[in-house]
N, C-alpha and C. Protein backbone atom coordinates (compact mmCIF):
# COMPACT_ATOMS: atom_id res chain seq x y z
N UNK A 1 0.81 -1.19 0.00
CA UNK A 1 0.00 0.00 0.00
C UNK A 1 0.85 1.25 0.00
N UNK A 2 1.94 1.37 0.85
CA UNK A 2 2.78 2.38 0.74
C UNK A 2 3.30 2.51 -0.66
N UNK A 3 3.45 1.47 -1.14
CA UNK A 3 4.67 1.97 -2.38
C UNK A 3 3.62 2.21 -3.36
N UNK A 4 2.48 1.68 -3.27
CA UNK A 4 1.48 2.19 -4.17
C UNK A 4 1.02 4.22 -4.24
N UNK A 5 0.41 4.15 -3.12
CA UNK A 5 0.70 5.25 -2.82
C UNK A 5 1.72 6.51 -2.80
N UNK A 6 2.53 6.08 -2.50
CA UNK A 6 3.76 7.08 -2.98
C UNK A 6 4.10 6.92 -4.51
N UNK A 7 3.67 5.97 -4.87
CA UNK A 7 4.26 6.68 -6.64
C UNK A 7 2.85 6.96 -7.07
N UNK A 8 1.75 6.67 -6.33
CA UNK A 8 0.77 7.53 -6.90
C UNK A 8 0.88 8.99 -6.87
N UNK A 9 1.61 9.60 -5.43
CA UNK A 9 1.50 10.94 -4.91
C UNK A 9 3.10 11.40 -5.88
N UNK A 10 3.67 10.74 -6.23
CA UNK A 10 4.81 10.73 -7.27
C UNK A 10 4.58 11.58 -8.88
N UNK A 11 3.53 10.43 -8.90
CA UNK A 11 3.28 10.92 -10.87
C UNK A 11 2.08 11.68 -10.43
N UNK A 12 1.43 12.01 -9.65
CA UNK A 12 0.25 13.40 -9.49
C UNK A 12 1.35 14.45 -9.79
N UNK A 13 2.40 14.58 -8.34
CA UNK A 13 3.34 15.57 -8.30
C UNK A 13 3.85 16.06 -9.78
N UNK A 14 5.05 15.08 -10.08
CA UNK A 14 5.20 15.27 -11.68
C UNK A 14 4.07 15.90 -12.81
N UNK A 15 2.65 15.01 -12.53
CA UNK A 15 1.88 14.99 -13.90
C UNK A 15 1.31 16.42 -13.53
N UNK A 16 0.97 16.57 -11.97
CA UNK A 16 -0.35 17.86 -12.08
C UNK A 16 0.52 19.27 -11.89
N UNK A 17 1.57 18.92 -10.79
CA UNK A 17 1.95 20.25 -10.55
C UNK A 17 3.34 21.31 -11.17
N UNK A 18 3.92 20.59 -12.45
CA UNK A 18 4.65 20.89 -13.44
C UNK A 18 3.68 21.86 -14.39
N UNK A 19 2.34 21.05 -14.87
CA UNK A 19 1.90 21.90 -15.27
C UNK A 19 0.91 23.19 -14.87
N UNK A 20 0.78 23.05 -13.91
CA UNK A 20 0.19 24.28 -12.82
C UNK A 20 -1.26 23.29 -12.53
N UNK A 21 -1.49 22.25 -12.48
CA UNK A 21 -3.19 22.24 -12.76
C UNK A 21 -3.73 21.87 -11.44
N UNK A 22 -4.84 22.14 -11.33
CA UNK A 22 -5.21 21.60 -9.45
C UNK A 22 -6.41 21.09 -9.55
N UNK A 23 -5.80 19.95 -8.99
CA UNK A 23 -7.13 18.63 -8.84
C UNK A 23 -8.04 18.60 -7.85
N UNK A 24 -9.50 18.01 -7.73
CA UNK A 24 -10.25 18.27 -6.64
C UNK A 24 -11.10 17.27 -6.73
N UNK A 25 -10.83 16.10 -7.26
CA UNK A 25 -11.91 15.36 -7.61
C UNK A 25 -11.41 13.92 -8.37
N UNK A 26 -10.99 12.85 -8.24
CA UNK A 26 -10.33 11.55 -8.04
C UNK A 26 -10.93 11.59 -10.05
N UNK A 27 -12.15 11.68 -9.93
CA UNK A 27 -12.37 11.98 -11.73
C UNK A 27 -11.84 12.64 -12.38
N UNK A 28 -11.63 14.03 -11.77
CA UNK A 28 -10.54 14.66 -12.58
C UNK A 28 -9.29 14.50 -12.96
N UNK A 29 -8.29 13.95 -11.53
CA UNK A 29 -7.68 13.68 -12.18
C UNK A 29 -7.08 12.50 -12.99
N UNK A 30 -8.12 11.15 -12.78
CA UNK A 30 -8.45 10.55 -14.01
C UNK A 30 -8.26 10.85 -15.17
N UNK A 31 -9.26 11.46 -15.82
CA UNK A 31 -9.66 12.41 -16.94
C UNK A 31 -8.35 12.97 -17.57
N UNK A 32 -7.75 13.91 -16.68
CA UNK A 32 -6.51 14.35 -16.66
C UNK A 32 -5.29 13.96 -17.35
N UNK A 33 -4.98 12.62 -16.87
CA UNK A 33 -4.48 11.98 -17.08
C UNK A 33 -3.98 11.23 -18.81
N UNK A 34 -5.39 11.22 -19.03
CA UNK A 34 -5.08 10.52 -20.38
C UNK A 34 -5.07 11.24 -21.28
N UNK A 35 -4.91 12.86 -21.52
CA UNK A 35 -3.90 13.29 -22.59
C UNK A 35 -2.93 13.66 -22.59
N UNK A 36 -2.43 13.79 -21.08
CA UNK A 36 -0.52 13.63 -20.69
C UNK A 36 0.04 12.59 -20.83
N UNK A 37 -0.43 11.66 -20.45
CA UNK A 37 0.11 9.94 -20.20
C UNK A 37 0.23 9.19 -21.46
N UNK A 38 -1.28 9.30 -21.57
CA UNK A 38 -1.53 7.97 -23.08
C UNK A 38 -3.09 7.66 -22.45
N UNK A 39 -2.88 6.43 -22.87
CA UNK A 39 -4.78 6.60 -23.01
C UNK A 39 -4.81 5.07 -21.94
N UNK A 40 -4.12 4.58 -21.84
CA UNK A 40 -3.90 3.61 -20.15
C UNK A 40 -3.81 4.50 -18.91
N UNK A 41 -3.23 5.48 -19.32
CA UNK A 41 -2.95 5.81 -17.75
C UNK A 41 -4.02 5.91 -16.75
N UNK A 42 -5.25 6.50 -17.01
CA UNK A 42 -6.56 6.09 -16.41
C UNK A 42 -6.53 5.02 -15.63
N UNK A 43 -6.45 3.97 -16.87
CA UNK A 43 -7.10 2.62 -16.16
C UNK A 43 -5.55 1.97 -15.43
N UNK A 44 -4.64 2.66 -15.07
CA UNK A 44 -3.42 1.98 -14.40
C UNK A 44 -3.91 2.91 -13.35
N UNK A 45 -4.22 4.07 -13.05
CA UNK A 45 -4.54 4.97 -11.96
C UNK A 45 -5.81 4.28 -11.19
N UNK A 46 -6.98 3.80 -11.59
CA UNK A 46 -7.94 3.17 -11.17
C UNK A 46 -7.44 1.74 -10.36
N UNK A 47 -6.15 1.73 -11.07
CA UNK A 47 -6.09 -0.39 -11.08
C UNK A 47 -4.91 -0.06 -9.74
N UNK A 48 -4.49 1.07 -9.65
CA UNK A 48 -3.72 1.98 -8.46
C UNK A 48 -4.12 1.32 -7.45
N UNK A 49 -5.30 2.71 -7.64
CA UNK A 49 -6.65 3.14 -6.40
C UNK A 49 -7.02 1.66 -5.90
N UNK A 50 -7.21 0.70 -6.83
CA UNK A 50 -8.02 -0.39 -6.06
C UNK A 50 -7.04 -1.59 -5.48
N UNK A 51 -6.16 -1.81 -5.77
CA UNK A 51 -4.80 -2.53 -5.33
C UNK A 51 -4.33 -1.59 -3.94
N UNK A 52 -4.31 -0.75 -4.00
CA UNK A 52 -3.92 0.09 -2.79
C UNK A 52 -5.09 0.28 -1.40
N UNK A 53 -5.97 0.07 -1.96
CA UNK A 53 -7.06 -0.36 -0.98
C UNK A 53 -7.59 -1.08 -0.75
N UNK A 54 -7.40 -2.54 -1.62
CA UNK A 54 -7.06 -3.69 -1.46
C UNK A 54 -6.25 -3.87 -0.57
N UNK A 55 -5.25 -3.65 -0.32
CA UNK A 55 -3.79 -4.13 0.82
C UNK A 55 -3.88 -3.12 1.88
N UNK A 56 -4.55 -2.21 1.76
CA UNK A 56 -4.90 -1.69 3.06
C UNK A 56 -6.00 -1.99 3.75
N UNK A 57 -7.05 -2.81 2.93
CA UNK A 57 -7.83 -3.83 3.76
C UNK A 57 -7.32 -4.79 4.48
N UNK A 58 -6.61 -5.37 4.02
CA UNK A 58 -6.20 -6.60 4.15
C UNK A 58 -5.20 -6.11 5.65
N UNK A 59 -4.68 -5.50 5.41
CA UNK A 59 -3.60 -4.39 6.77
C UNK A 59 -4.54 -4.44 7.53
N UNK A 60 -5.30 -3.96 7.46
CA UNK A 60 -5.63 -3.51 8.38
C UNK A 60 -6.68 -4.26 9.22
N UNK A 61 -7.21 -5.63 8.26
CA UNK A 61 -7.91 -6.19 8.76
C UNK A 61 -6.28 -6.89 10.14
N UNK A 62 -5.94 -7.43 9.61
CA UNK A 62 -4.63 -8.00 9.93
C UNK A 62 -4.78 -7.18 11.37
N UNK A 63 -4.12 -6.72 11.30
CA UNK A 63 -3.70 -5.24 12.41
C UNK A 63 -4.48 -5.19 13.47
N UNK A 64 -6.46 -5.02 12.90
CA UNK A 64 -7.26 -4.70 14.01
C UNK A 64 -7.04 -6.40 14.85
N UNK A 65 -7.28 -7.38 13.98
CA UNK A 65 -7.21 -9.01 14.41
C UNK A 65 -6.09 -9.01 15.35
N UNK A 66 -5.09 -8.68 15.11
CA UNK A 66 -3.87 -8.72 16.09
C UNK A 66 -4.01 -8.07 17.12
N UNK A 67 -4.28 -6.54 17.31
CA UNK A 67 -4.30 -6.32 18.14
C UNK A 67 -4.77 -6.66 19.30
N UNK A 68 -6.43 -6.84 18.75
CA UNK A 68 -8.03 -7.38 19.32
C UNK A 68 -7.23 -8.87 20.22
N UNK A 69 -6.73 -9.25 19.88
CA UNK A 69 -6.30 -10.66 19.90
C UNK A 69 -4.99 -10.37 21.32
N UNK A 70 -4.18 -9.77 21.09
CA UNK A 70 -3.14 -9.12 21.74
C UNK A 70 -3.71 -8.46 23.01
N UNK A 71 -4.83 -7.69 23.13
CA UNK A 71 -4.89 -7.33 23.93
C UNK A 71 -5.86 -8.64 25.06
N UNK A 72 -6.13 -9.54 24.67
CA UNK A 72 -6.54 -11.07 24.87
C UNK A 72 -5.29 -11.89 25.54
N UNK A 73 -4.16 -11.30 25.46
CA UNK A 73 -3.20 -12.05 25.77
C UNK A 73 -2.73 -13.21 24.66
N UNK A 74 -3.32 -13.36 23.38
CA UNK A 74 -3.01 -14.39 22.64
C UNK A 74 -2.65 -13.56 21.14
N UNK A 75 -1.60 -14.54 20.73
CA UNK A 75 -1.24 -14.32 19.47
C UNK A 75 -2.43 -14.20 18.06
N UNK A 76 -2.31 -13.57 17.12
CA UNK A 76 -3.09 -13.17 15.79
C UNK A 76 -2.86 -15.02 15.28
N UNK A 77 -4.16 -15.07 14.97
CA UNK A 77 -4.26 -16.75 14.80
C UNK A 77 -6.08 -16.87 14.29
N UNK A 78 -6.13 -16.70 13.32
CA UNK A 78 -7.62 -16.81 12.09
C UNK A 78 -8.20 -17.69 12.75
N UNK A 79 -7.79 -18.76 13.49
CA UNK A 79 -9.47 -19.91 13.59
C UNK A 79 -9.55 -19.43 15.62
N UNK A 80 -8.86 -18.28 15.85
CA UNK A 80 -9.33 -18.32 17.02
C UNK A 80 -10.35 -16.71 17.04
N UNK A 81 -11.22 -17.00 18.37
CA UNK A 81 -12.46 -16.01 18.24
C UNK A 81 -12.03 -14.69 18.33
N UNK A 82 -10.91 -13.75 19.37
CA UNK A 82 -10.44 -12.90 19.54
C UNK A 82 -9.85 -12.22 18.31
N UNK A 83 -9.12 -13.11 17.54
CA UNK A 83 -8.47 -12.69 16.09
C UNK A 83 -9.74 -12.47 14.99
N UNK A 84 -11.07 -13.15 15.14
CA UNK A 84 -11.27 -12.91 14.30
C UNK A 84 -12.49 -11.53 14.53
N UNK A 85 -12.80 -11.51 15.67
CA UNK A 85 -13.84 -10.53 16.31
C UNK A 85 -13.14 -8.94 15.82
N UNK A 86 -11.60 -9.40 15.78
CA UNK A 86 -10.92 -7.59 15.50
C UNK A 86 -10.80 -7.43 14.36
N UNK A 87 -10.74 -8.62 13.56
CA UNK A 87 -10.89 -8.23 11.83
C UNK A 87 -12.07 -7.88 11.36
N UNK A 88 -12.69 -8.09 12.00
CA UNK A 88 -14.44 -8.06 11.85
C UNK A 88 -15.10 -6.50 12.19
N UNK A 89 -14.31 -6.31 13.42
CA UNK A 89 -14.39 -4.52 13.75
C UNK A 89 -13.89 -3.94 12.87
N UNK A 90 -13.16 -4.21 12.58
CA UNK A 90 -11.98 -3.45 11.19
C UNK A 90 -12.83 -2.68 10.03
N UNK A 91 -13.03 -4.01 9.80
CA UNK A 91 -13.99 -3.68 8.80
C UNK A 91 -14.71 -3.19 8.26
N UNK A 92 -15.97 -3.58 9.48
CA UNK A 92 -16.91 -3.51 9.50
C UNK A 92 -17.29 -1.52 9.93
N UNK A 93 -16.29 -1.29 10.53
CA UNK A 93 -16.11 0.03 10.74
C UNK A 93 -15.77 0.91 9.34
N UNK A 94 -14.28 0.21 8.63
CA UNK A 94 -14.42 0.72 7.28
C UNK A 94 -15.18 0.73 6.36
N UNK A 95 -16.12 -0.56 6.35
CA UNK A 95 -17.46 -0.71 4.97
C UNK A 95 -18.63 0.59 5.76
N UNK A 96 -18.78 0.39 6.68
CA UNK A 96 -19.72 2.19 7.23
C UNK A 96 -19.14 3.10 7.08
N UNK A 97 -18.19 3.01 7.25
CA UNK A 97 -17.71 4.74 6.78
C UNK A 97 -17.71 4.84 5.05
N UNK A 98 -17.64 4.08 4.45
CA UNK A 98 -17.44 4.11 2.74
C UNK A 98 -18.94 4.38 2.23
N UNK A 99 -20.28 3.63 2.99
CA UNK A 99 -21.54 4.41 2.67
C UNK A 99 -21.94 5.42 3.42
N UNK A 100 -20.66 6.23 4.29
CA UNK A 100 -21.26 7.50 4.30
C UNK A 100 -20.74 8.61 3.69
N UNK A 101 -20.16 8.33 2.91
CA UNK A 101 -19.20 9.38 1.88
C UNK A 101 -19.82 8.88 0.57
N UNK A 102 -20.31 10.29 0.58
CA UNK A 102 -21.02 10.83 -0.93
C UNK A 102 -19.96 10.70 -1.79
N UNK A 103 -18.87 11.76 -1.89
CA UNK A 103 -17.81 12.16 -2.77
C UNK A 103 -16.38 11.53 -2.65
N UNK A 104 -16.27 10.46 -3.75
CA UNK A 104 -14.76 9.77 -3.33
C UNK A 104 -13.69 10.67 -3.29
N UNK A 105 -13.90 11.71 -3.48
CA UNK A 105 -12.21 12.78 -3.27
C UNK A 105 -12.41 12.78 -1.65
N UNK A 106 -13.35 13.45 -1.24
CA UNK A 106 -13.70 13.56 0.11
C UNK A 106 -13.17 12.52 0.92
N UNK A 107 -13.96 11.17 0.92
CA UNK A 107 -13.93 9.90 0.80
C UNK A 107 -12.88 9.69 1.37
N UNK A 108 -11.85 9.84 0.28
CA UNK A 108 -10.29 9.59 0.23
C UNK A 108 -9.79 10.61 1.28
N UNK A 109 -9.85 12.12 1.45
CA UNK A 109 -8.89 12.76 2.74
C UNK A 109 -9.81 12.50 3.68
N UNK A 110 -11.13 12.08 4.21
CA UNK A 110 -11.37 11.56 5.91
C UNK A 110 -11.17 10.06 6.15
N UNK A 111 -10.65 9.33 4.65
CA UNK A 111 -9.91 8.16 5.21
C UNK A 111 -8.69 8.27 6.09
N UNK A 112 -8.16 9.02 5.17
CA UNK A 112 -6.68 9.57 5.47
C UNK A 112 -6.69 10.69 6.74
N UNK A 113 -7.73 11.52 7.30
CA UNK A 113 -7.93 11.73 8.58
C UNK A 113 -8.10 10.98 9.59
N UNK A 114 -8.97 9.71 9.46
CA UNK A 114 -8.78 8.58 10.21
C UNK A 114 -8.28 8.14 10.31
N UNK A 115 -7.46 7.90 9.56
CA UNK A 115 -6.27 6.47 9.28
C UNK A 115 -5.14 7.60 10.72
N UNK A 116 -4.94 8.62 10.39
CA UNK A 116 -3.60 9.90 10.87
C UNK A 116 -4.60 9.88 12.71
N UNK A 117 -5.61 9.68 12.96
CA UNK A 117 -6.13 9.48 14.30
C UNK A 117 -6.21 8.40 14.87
N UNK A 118 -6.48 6.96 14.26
CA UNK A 118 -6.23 6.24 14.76
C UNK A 118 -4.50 5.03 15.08
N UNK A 119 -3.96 6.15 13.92
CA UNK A 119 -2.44 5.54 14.06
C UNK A 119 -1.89 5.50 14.99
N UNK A 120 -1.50 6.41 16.34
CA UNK A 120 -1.07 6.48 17.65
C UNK A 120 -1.47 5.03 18.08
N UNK A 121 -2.98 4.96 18.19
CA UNK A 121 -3.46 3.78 18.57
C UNK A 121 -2.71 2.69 18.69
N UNK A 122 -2.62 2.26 17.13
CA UNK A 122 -2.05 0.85 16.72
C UNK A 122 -0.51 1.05 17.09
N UNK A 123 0.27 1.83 17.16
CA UNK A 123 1.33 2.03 16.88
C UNK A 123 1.66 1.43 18.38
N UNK A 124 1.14 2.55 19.62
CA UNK A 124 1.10 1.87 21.16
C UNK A 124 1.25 0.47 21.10
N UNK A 125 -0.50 0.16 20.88
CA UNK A 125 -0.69 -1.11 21.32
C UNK A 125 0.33 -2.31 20.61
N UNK A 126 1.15 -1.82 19.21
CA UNK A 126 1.81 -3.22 18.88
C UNK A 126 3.07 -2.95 19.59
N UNK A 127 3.40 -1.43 19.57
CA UNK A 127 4.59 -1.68 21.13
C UNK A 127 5.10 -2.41 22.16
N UNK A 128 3.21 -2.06 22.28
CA UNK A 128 3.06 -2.90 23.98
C UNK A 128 3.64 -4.65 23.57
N UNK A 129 2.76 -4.87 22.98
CA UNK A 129 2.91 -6.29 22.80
C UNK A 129 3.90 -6.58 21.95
N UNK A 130 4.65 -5.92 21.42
CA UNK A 130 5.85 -6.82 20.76
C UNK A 130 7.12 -6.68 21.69
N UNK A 131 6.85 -5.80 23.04
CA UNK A 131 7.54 -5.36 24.21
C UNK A 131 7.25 -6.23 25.00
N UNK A 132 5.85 -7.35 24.88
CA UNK A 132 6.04 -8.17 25.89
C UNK A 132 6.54 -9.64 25.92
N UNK A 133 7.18 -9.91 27.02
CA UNK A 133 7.47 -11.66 26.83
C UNK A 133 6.93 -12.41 27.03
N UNK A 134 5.44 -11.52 27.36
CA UNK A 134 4.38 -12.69 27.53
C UNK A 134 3.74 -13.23 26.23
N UNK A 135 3.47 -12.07 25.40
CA UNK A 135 3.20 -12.28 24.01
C UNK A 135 4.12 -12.54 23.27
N UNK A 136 5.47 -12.27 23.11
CA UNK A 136 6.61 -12.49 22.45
C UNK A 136 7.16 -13.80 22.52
N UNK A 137 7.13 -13.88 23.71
CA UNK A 137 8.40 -14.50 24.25
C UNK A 137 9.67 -13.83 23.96
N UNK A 138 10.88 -15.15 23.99
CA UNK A 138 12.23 -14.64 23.74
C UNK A 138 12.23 -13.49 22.57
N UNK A 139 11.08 -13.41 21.61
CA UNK A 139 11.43 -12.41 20.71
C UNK A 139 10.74 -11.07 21.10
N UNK A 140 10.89 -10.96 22.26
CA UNK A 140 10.60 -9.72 22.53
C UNK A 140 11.49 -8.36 22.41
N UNK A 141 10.89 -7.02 22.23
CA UNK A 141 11.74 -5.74 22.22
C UNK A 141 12.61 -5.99 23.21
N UNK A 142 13.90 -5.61 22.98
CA UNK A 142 14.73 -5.35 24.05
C UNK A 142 14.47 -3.93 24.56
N UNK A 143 15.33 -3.50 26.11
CA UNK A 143 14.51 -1.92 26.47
C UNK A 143 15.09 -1.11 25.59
N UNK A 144 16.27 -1.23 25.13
CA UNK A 144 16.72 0.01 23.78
C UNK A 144 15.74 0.14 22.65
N UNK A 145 15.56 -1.10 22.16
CA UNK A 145 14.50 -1.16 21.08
C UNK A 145 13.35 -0.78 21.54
N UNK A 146 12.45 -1.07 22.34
CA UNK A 146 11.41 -0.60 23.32
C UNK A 146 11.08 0.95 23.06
N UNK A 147 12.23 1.30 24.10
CA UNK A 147 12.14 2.81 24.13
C UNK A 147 12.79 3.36 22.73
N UNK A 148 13.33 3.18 21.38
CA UNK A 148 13.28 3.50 20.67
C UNK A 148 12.00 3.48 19.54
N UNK A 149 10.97 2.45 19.98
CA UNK A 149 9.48 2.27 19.26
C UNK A 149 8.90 3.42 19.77
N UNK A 150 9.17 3.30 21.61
CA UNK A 150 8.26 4.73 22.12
C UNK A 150 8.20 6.24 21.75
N UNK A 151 9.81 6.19 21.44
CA UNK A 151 10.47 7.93 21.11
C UNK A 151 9.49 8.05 19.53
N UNK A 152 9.24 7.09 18.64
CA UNK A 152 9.22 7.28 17.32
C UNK A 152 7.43 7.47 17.54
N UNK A 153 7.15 6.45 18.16
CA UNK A 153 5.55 6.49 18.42
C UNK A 153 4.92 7.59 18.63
N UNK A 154 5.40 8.56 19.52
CA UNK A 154 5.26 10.17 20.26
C UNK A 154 5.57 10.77 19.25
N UNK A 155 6.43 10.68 18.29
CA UNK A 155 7.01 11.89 16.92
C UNK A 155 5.95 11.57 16.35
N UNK A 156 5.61 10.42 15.80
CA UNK A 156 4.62 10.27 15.20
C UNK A 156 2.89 10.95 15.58
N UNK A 157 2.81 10.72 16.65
CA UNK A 157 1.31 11.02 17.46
C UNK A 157 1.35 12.54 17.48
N UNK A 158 2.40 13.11 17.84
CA UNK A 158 2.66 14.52 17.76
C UNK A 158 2.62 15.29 16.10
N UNK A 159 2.89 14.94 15.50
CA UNK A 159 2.80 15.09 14.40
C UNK A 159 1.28 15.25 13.26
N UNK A 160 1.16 14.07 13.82
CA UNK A 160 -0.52 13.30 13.48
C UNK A 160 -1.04 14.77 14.66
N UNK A 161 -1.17 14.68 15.42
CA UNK A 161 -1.94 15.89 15.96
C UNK A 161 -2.18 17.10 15.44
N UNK A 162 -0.41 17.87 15.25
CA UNK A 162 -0.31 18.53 14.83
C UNK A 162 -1.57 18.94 13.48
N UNK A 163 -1.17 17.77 12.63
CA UNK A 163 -2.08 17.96 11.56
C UNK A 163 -3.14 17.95 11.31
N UNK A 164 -3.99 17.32 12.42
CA UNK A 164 -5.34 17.22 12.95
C UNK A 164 -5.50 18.96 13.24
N UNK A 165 -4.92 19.62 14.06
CA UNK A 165 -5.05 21.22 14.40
C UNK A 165 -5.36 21.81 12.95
N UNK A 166 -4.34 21.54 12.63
CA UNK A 166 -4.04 22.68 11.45
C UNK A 166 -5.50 21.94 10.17
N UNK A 167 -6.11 20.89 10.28
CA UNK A 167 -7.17 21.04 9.69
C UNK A 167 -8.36 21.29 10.09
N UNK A 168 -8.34 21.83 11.18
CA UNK A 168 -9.87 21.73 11.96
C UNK A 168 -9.72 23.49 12.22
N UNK A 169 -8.61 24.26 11.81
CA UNK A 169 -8.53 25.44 12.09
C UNK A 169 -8.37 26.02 10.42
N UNK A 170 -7.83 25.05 9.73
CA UNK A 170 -7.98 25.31 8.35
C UNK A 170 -9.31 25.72 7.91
């Protein structure tokens, strides 16, 4: 999903803002696209969009399952109930939020507001537990590594805040 994403935010950069143009609308710059590019680039931008949110389903189903599961005291493991109750929240939280967005541009930045609010979250909680030897075992964080997840976790959360301000005052 990352590398999708970044060369999506890659060839926008290149394609839209070389030539001055400003996008507002996931159709547009579709549209856009296919008399700079060629007449694929569309449907490689679409085949993007859906591969990239494809694997961020799948993340994230992953992620909520683990955690859900983790905070259970037990390892991410599909045929057990805890793992699968958090993939299921995951979800089921993301398929409601997708029928309440009218406008997929929109759509797309209060994903990406959510995703930047609930990141602290996940970031903690896999701390916690990849810090513990109860969940780990022997492969647990050591305290350097530990407290180097924590220092990055806080840059991160601080950051993510930050940007939360500056859009709610925007």
């Amino acid at each position: 999903g990352w590398a999708i994403n970044s060369a999506m935010i890659l060839v926008a950069a290149a394609t839209f803002f070389q030539t001055g143009l400003a996008v507002y609308e996931l159709e547009q710059a579709a549209a856009m696209l296919h008399p700079m590019l060629g007449k694929s680039a569309a449907l490689v931008f679409a085949l993007a969009l859906l591969f990239s949110g494809l694997s961020s389903s799948v993340t994230a189903g992953m992620a909520g399952g683990s955690i859900y599961a983790g905070g259970f005291g037990e390892p991410y493991d599909v045929e057990k109930k805890h793992t699968r109750v958090g993939v299921l929240l995951t979800l089921v939280v993301a398929t409601l939020v997708i029928f309440l967005i009218a406008d997929p541009f929109q759509g797309l930045v209060f994903s990406q507001m959510l995703l930047s609010i609930q990141l602290p979250w996940t970031i903690f909680l896999q701390i916690r537990l990849t810090s513990s030897p109860k969940v780990m075992g022997h492969h647990a964080n050591r305290r350097a590594t530990a407290l180097l997840l924590w220092s990055i976790g806080a840059i991160v959360t601080l950051l993510n805040i930050m940007l939360l301000v500056e859009l709610l005052n925007g």
